[in-house]
C-alpha atoms as a PDB file:
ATOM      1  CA  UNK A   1     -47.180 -26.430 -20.395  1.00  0.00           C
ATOM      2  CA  UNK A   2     -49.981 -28.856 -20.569  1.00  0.00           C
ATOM      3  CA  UNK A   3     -50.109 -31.573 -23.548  1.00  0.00           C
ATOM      4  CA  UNK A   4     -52.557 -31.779 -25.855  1.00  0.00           C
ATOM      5  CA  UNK A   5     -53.597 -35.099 -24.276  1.00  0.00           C
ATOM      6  CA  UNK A   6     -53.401 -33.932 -20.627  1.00  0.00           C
ATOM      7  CA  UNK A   7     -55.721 -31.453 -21.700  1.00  0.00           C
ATOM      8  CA  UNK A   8     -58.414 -33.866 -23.322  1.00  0.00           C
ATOM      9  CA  UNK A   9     -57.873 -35.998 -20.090  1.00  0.00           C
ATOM     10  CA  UNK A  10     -58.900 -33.100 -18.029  1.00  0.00           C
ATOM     11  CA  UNK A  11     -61.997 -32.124 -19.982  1.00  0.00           C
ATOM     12  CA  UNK A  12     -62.956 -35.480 -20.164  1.00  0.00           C
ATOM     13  CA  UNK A  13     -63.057 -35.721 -16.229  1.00  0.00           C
ATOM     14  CA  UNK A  14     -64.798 -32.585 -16.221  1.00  0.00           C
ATOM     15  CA  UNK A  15     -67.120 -33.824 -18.477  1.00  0.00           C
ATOM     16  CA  UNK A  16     -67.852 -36.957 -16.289  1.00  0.00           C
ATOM     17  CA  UNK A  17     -67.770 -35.292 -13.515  1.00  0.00           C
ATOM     18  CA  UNK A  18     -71.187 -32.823 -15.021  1.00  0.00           C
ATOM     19  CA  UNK A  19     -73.226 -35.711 -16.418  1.00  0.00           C
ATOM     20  CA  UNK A  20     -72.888 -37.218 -12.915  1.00  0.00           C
ATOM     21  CA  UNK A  21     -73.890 -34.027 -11.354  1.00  0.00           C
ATOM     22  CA  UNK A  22     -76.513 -33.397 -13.819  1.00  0.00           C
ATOM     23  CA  UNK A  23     -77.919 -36.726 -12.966  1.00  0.00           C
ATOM     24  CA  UNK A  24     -77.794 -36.410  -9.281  1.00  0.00           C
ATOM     25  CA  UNK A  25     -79.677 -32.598  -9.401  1.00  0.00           C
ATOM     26  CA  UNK A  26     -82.449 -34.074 -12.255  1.00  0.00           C
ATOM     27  CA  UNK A  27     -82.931 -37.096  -9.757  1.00  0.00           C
ATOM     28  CA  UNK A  28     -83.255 -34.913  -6.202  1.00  0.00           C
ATOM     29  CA  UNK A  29     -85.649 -32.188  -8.481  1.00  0.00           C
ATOM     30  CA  UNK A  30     -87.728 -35.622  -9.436  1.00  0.00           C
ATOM     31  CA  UNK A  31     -87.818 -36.436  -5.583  1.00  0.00           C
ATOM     32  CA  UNK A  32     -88.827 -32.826  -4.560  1.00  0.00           C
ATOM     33  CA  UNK A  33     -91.590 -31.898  -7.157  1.00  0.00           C
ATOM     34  CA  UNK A  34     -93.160 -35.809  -6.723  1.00  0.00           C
ATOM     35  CA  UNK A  35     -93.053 -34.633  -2.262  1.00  0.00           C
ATOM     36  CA  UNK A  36     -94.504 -30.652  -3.294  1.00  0.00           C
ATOM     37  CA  UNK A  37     -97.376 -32.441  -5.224  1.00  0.00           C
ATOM     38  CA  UNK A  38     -97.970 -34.770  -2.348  1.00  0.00           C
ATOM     39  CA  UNK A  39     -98.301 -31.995   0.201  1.00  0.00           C
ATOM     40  CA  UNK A  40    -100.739 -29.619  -1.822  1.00  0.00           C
ATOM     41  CA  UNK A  41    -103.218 -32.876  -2.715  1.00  0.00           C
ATOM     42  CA  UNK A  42    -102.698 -32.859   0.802  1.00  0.00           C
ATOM     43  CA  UNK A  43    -103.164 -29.172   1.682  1.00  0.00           C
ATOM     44  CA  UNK A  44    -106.520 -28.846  -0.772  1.00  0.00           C
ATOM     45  CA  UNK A  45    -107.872 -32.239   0.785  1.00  0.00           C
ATOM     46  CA  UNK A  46    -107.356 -30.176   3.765  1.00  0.00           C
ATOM     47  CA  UNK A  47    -108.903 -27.205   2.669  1.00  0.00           C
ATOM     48  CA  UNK A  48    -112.162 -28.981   1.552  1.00  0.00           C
ATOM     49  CA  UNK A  49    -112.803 -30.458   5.007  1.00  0.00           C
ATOM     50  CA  UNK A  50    -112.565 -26.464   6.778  1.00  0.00           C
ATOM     51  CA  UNK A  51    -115.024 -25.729   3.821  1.00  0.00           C
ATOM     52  CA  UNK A  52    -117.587 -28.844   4.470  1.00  0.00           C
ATOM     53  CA  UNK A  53    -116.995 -28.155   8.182  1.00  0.00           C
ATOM     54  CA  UNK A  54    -118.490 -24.393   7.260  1.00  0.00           C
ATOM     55  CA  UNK A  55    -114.966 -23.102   8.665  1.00  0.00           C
ATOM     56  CA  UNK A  56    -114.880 -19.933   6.168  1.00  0.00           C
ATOM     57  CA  UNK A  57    -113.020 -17.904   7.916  1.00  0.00           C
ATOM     58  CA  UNK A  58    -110.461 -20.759   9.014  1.00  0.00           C
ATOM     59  CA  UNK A  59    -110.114 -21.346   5.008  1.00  0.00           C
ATOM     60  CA  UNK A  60    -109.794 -17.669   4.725  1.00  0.00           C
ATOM     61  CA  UNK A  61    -106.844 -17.460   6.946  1.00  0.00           C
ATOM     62  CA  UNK A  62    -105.225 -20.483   5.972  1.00  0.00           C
ATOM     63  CA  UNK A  63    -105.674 -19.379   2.565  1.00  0.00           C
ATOM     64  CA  UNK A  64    -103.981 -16.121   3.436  1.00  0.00           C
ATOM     65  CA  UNK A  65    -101.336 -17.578   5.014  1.00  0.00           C
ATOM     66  CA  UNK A  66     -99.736 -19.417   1.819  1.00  0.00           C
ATOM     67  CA  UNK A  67     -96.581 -18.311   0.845  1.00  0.00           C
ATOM     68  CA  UNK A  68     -96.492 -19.409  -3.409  1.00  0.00           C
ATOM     69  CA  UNK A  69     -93.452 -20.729  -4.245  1.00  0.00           C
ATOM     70  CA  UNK A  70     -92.530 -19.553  -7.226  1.00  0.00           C
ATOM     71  CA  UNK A  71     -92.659 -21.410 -10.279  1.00  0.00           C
ATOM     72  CA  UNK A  72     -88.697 -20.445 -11.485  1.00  0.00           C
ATOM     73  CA  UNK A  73     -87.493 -21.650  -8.479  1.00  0.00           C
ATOM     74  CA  UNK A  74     -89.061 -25.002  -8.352  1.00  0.00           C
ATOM     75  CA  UNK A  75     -88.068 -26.028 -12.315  1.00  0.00           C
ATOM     76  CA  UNK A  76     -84.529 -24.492 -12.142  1.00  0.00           C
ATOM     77  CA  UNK A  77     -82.202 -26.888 -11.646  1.00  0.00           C
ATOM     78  CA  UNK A  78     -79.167 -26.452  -9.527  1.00  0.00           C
ATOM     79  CA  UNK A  79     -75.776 -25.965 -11.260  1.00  0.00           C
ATOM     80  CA  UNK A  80     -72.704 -27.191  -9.092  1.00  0.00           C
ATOM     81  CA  UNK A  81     -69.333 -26.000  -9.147  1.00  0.00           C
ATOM     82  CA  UNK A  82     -68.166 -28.869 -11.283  1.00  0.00           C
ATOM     83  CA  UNK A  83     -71.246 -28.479 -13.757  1.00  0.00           C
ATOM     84  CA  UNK A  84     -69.959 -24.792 -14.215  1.00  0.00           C
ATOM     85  CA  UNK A  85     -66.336 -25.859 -15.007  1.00  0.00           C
ATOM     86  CA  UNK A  86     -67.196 -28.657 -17.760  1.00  0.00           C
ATOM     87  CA  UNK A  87     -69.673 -25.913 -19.324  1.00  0.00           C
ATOM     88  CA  UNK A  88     -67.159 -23.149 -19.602  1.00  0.00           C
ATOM     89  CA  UNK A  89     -64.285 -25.519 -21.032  1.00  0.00           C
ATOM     90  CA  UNK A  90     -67.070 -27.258 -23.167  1.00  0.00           C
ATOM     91  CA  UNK A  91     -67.783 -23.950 -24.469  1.00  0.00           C
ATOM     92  CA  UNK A  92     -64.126 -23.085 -25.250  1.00  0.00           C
ATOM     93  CA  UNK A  93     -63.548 -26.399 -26.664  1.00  0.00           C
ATOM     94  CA  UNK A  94     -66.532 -25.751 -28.940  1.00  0.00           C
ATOM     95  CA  UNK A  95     -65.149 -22.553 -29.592  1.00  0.00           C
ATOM     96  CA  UNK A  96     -61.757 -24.028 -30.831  1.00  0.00           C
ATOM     97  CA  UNK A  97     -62.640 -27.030 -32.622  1.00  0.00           C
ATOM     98  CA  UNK A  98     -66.487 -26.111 -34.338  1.00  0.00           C
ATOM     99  CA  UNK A  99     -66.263 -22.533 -35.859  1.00  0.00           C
ATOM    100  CA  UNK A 100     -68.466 -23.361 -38.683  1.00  0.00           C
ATOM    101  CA  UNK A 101     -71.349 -23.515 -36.099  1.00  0.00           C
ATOM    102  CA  UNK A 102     -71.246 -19.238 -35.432  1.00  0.00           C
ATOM    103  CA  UNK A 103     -72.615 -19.217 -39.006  1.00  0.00           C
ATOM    104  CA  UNK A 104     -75.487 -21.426 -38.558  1.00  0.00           C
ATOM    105  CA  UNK A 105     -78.877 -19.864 -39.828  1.00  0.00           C
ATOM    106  CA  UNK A 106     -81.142 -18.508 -37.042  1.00  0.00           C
ATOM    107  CA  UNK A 107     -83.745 -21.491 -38.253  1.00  0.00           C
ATOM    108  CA  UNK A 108     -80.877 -24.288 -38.085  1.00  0.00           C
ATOM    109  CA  UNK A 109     -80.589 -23.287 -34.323  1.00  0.00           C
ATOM    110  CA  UNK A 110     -84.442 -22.585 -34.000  1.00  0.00           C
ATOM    111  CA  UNK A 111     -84.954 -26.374 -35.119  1.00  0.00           C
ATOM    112  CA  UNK A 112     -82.303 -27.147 -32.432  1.00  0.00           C
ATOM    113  CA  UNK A 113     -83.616 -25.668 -30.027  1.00  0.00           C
ATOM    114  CA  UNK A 114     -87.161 -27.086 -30.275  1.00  0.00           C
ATOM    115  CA  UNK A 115     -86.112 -29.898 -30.863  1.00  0.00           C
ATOM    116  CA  UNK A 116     -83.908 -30.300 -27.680  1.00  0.00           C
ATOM    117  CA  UNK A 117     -87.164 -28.746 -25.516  1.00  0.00           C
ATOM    118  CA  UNK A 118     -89.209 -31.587 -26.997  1.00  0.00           C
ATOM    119  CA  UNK A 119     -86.907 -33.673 -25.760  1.00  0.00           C
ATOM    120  CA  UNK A 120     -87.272 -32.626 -22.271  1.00  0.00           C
ATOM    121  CA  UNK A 121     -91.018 -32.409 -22.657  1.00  0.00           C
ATOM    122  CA  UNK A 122     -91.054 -36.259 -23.195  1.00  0.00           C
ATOM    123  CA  UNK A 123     -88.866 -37.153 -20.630  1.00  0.00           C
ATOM    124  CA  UNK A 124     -91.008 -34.843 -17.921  1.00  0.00           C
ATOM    125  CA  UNK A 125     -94.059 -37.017 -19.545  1.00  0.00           C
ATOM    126  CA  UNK A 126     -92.843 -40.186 -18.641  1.00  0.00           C
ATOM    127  CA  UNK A 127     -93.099 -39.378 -15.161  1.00  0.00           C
ATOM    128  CA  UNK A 128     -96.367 -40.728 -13.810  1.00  0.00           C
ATOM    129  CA  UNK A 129     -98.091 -38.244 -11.636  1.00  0.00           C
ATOM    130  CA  UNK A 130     -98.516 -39.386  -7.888  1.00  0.00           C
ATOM    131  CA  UNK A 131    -102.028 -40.963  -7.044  1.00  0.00           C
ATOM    132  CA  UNK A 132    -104.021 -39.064  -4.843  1.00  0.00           C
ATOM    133  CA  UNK A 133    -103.762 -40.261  -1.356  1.00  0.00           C
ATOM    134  CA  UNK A 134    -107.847 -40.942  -0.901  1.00  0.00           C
ATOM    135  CA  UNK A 135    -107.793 -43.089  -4.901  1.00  0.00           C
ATOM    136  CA  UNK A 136    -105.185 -45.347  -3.139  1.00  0.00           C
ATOM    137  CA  UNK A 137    -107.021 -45.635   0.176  1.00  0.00           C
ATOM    138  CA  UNK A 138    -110.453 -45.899  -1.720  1.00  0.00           C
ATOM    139  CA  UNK A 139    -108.715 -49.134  -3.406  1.00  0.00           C
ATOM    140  CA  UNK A 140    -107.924 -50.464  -0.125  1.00  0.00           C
ATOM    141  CA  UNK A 141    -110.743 -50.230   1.341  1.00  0.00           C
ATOM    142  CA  UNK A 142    -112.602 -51.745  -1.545  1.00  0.00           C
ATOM    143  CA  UNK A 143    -110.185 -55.063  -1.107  1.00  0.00           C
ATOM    144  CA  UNK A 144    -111.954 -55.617   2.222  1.00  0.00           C
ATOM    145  CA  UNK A 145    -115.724 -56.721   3.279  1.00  0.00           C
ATOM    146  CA  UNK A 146    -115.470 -56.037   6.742  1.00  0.00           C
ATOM    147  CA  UNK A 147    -114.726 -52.382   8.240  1.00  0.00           C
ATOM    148  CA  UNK A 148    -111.457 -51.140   8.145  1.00  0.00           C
ATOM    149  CA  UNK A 149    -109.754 -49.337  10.867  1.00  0.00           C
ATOM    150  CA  UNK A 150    -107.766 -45.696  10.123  1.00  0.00           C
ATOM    151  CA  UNK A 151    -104.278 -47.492  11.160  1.00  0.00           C
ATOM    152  CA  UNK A 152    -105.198 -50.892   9.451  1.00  0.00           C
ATOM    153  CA  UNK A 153    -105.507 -48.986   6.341  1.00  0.00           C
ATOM    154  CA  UNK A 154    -102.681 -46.768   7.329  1.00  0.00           C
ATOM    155  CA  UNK A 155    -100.381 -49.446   7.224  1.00  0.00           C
ATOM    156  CA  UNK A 156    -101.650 -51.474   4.625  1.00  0.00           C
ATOM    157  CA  UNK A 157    -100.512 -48.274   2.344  1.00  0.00           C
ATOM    158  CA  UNK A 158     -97.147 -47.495   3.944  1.00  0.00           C
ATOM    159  CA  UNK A 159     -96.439 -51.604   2.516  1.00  0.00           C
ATOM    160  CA  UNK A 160     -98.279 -51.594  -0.741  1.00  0.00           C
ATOM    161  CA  UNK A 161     -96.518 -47.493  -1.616  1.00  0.00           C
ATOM    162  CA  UNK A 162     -93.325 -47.290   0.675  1.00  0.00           C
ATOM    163  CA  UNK A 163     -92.951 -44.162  -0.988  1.00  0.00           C
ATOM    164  CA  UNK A 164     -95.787 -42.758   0.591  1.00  0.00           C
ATOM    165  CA  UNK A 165     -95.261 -41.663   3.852  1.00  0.00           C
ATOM    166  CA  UNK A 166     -98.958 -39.710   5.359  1.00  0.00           C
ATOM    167  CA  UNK A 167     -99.319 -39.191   8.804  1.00  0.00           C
ATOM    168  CA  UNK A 168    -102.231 -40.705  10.368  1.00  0.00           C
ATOM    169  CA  UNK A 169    -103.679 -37.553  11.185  1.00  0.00           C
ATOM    170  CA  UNK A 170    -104.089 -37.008   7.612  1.00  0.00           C
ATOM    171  CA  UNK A 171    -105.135 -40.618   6.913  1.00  0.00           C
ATOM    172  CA  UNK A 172    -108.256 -39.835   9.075  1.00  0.00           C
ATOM    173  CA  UNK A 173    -108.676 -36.475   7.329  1.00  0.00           C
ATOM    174  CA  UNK A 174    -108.511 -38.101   4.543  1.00  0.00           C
ATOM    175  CA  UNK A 175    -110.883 -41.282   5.281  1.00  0.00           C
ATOM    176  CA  UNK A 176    -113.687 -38.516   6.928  1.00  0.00           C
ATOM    177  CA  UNK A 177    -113.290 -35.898   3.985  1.00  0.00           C
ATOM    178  CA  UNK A 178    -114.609 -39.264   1.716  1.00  0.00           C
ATOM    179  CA  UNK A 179    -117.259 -40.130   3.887  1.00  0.00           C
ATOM    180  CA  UNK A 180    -118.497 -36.496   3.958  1.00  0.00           C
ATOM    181  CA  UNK A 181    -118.399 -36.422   0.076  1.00  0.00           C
ATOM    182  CA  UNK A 182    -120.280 -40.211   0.583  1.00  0.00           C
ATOM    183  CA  UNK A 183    -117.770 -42.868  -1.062  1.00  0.00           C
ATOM    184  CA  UNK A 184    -117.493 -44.374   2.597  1.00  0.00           C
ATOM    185  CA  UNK A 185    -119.367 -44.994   5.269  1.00  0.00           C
ATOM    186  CA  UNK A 186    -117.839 -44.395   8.798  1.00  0.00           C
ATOM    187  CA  UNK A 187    -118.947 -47.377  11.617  1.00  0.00           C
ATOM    188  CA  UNK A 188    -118.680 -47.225  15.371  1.00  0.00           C
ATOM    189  CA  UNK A 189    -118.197 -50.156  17.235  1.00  0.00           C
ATOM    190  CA  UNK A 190    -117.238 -49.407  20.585  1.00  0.00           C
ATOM    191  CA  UNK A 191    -114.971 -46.544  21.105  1.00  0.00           C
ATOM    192  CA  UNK A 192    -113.811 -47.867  17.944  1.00  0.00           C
ATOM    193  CA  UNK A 193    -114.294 -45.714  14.147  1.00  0.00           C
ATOM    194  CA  UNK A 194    -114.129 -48.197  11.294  1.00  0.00           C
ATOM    195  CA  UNK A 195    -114.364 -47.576   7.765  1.00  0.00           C
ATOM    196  CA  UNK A 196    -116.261 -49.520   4.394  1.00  0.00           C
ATOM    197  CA  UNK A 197    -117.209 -48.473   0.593  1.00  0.00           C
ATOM    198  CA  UNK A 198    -120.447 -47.251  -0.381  1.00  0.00           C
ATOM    199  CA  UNK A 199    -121.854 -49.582  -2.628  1.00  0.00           C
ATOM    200  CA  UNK A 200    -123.478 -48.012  -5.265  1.00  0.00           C
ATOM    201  CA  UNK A 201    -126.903 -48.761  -6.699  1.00  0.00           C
ATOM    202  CA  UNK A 202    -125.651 -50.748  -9.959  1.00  0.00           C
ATOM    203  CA  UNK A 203    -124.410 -53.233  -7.756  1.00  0.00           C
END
């Protein structure tokens, strides 16, 4: 029969072994929700060049198309094997060593509660948003007095935000969705399409 010792060592690894986990799974949910926002600034950039393009019914289908992904399954984190095994012997050791806690009020544990989703709301809060992919090529561009080329730009962003990875199909989209709403101006020299800011009439 186990020791009590042997036993603390075990829940102790177990213990370890969740924070870890729970570390890792907040980290890769991080990565994914920062790529989902990416791709639908990406999607509705999309979307508004069918629209000024007059392709209703492509923005119809497209539109149609979309599959939601629901909201649960994008903010539930995954529990691991190992995450499951610390929380059931973390409950029994609770259990065991902290009976006065069954007879807590319901508003002691209300307060807890709250308190621990406030928590959670600050830490989500500290994550900065990504910046849309046309603000950061608009900032580019403005850096520069002579026209820009789609792939100059392209891969003056890829150094400057290495965690931005756009294609440079959607680079172009991108660059000719702000020169249809007129914050650029789109030059031809040769068989060449170049790129500069609108000055504005203030300046």
């Amino acid at each position: 029969m186990p020791t009590t010792s042997a036993t603390t060592t075990i829940r102790s690894r177990y213990a370890e072994q969740a924070i870890s986990d729970l570390a890792e799974n907040r980290r890769r949910q991080k990565e994914l929700t920062r790529q989902l926002e990416a791709l639908h600034q990406e999607e509705a950039l999309l979307l508004d060049i069918l629209k000024l393009a007059g392709a209703s019914d492509a923005v119809s289908d497209a539109a149609s198309d979309l599959t939601p992904v629901p909201r649960q399954a994008q903010n539930e984190p995954e529990v691991s094997a190992s995450v499951t095994s610390a929380t059931s012997s973390d409950a029994t050791e609770a259990a065991t060593r902290r009976p006065r806690d069954a007879g807590a009020s319901p508003d002691t544990r209300q307060r807890e509660t709250r308190a621990g989703r406030t928590g959670a709301k600050a830490a989500d809060k500290q994550e900065e948003r990504p910046a849309l992919l046309q603000d950061l090529l608009l900032e580019l561009l403005a850096a520069h007095t002579e026209p820009r080329l789609a792939a100059e730009l392209r891969e003056e962003l890829l150094r400057a935000h290495p965690d931005r990875q756009p294609t440079p199909q959607v680079v172009r989209n991108t660059l000719e969705a702000l020169v249809a709403k007129g914050r650029i101006q789109r030059h031809k020299q040769n068989r060449s399409v170049m790129y500069t800011v609108v000055e504005s009439d203030d300046t």
